[in-house]
C-alpha atoms as a PDB file:
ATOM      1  CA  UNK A   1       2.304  17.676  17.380  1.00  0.00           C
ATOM      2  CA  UNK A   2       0.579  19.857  14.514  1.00  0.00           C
ATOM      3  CA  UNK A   3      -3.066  19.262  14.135  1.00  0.00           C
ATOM      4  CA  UNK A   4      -2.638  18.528  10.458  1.00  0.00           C
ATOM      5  CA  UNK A   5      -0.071  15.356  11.818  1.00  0.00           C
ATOM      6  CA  UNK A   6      -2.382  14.427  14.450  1.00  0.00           C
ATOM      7  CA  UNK A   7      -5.436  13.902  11.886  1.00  0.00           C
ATOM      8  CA  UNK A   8      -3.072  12.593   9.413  1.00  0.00           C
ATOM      9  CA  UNK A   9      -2.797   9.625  11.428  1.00  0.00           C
ATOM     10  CA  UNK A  10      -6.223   9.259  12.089  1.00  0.00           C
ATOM     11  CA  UNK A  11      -7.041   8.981   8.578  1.00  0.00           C
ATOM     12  CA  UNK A  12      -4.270   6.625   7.872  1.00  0.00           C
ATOM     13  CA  UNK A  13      -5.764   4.746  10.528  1.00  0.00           C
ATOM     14  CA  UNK A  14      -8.875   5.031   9.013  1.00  0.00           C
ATOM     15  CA  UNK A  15      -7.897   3.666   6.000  1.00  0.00           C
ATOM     16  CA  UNK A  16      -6.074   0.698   7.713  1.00  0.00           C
ATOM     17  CA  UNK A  17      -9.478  -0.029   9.441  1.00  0.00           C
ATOM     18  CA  UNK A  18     -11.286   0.039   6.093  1.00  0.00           C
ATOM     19  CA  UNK A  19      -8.990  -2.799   4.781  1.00  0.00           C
ATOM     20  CA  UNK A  20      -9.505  -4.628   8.552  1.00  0.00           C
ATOM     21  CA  UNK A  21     -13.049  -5.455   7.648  1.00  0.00           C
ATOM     22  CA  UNK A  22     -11.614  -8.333   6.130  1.00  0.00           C
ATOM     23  CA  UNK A  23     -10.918  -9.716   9.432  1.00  0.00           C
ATOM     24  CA  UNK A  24     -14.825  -8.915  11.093  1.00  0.00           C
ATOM     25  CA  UNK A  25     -13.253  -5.767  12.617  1.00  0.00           C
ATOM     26  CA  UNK A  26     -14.818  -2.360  12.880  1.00  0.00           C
ATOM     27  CA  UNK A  27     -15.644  -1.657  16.487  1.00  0.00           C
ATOM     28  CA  UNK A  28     -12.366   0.818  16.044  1.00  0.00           C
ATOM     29  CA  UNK A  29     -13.369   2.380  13.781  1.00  0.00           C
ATOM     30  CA  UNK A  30     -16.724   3.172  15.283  1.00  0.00           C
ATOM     31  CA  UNK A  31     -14.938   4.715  18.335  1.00  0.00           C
ATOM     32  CA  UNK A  32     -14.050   7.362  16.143  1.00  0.00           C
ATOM     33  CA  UNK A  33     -17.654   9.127  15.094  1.00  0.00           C
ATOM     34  CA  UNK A  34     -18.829  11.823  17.517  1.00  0.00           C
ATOM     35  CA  UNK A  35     -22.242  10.805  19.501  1.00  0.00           C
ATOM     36  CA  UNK A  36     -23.603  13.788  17.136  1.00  0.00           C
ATOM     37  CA  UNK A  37     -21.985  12.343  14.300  1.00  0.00           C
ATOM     38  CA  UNK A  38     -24.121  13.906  10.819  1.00  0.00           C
ATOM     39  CA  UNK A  39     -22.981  12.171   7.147  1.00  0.00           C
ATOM     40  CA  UNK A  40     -24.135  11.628   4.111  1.00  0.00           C
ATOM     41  CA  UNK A  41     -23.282   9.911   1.068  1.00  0.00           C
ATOM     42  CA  UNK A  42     -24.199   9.754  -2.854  1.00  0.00           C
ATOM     43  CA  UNK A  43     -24.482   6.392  -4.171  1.00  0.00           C
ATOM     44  CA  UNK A  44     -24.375   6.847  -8.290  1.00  0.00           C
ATOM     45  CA  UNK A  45     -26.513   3.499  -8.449  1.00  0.00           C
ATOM     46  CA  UNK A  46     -29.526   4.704  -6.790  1.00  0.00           C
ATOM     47  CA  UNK A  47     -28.560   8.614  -7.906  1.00  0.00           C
ATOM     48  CA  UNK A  48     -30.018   9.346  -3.878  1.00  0.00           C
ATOM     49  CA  UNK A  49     -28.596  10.415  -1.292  1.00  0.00           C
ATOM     50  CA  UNK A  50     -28.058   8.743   2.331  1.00  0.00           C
ATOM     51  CA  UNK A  51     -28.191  10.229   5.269  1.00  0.00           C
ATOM     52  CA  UNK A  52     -26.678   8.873   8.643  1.00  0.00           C
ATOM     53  CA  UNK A  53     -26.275   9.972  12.295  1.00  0.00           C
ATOM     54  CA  UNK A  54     -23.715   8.156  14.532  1.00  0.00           C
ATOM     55  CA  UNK A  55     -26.034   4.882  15.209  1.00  0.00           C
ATOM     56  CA  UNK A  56     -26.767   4.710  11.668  1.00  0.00           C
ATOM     57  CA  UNK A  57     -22.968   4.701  10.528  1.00  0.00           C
ATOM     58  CA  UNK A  58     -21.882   2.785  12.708  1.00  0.00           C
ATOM     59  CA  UNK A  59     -23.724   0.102  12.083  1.00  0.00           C
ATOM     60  CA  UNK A  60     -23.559   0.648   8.487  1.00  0.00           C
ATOM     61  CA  UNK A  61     -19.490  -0.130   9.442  1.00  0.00           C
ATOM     62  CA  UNK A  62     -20.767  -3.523  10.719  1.00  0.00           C
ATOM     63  CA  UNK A  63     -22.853  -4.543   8.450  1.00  0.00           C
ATOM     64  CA  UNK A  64     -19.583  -4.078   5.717  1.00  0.00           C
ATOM     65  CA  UNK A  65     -18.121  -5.929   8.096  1.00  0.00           C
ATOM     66  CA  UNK A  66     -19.671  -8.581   8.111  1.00  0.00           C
ATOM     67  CA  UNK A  67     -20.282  -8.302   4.410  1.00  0.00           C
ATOM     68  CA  UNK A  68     -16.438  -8.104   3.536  1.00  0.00           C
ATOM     69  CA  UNK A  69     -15.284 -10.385   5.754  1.00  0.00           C
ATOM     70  CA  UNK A  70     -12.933 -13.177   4.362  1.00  0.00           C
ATOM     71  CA  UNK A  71     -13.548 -11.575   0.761  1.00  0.00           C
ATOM     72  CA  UNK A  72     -10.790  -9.914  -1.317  1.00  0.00           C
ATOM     73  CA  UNK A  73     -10.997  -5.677  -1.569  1.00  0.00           C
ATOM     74  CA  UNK A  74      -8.560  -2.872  -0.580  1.00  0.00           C
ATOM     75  CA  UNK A  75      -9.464   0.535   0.256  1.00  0.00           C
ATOM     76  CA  UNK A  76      -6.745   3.053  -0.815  1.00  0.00           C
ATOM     77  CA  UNK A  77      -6.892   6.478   0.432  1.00  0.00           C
ATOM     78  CA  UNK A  78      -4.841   9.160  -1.389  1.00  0.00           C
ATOM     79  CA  UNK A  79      -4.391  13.123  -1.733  1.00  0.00           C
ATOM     80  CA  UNK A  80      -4.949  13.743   1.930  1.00  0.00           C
ATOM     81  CA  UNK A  81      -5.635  17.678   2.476  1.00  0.00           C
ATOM     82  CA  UNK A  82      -6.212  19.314   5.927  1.00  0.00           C
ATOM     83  CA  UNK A  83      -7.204  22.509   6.893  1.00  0.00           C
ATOM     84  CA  UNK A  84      -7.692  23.700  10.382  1.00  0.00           C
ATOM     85  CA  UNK A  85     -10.487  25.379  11.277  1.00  0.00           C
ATOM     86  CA  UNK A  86      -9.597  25.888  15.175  1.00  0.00           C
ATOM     87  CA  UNK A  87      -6.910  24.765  17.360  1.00  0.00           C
ATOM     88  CA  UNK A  88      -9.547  21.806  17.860  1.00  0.00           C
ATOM     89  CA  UNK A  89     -11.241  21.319  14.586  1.00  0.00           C
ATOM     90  CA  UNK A  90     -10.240  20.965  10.907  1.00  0.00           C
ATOM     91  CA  UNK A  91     -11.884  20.129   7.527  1.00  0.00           C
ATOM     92  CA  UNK A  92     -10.408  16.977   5.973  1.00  0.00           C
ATOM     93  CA  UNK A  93     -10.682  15.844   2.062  1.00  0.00           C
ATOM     94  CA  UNK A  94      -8.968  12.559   0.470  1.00  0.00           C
ATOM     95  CA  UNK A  95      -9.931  10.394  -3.027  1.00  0.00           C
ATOM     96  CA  UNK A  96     -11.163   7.101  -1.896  1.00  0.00           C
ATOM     97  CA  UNK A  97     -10.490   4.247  -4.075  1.00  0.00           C
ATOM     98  CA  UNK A  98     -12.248   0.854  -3.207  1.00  0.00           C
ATOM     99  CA  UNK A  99     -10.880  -1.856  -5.050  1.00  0.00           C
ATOM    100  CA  UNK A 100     -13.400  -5.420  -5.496  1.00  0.00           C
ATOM    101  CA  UNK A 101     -15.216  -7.772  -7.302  1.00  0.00           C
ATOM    102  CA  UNK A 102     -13.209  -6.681  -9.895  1.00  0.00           C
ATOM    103  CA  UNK A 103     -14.383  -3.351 -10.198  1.00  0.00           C
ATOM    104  CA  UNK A 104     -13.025   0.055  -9.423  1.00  0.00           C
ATOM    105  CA  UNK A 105     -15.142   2.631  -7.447  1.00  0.00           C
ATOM    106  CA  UNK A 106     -13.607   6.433  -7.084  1.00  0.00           C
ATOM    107  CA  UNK A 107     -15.317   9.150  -4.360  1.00  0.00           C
ATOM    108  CA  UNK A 108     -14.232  12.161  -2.450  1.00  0.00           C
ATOM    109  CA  UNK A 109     -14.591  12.318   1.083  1.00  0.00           C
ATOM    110  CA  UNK A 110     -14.906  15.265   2.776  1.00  0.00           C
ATOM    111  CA  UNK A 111     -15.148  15.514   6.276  1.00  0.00           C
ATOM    112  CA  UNK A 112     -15.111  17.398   9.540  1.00  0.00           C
ATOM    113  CA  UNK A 113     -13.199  16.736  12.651  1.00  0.00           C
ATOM    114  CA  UNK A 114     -13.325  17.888  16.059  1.00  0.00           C
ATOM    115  CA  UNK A 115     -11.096  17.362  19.424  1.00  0.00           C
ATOM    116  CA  UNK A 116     -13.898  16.071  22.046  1.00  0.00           C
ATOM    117  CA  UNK A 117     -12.374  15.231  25.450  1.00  0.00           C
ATOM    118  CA  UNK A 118      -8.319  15.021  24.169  1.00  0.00           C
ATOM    119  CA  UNK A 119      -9.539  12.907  21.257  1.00  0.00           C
ATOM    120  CA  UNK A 120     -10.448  13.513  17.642  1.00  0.00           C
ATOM    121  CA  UNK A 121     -13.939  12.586  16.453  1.00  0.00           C
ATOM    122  CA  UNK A 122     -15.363  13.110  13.313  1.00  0.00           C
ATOM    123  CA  UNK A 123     -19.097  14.962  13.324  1.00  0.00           C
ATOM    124  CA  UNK A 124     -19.765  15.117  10.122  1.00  0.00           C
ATOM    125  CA  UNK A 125     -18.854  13.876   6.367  1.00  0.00           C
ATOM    126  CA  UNK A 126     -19.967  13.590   3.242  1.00  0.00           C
ATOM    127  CA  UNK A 127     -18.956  11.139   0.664  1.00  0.00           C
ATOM    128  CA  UNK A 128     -19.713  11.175  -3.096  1.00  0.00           C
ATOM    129  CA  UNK A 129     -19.154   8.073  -5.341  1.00  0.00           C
ATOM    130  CA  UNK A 130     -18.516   7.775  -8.544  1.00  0.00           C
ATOM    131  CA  UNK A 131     -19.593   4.974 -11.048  1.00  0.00           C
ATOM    132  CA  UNK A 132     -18.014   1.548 -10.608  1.00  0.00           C
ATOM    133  CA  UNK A 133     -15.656   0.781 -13.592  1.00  0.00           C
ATOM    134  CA  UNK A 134     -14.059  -2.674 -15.213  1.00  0.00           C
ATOM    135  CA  UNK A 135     -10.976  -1.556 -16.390  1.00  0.00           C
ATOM    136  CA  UNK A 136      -9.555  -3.797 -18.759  1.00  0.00           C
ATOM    137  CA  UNK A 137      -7.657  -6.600 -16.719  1.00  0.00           C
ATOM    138  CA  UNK A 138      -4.530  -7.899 -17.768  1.00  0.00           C
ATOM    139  CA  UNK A 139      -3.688 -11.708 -18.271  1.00  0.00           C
ATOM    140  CA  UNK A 140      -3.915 -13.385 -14.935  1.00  0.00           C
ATOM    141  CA  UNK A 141      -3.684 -10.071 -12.908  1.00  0.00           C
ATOM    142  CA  UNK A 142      -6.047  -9.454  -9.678  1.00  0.00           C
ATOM    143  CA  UNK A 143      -6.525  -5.567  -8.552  1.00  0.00           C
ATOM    144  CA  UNK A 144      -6.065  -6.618  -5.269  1.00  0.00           C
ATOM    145  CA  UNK A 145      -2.704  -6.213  -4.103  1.00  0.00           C
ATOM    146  CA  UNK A 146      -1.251  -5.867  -0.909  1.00  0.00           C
END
């Protein structure tokens, strides 16, 4: 299998484990940060930006956990590109749109992935976020659709 199928799946994965945080769920999804796992993130609300190493983001994924859980939202990843670096690592970028409380949030993640021990990790990312939006809703209609 190509690399660019093998990470493919991951993020697809990824994305499915986004929308599991409904259910509690996000020890997965943890498993897949390297121990030397480096990220940050823009959030357009404080106009800082956050930075994380593997403990920190992974219990940032529990705490959303724990905050989404039970609640209505849907992550929807789209425009997946790939680009090996190595026949073990490759630079990753996809639009993340995050769908709740009635609002629409955009950002780009970009992110780096590495084969550690037959398995791919990611070790570093970096997300920026744009400005939630209200679109205009239509009679009756929820954004949140399965």
């Amino acid at each position: 299998m190509s690399i660019e199928a093998e990470l493919a799946s991951k993020i697809y994965r990824l994305e499915e484990l986004h929308n599991q945080f409904v259910n509690g769920e996000f020890e997965e999804m943890n498993a897949l940060y390297a121990d030397d796992f480096q990220g940050m993130l823009y959030m357009p609300s404080s106009g800082k930006i956050e930075t994380y190493n593997a403990k920190q983001i992974r219990k940032g994924n529990e705490d959303a956990a724990n905050y989404y859980k039970g609640k209505s939202f849907k992550f929807i990843f789209s425009g997946l590109k790939i680009v090996s670096q190595s026949e073990d690592q490759a630079a990753v970028s996809y639009e993340v749109t995050h769908l709740s409380d009635n609002r629409i949030i955009r950002a780009i993640s970009l992110e780096v992935w590495k084969k550690i021990n037959g398995s791919w990790k990611m070790i570093r990312w970096y997300e920026e976020k744009g400005k939630a939006i209200l679109p205009e809703k239509h009679l009756g209609e929820s954004y949140i659709t399965d």
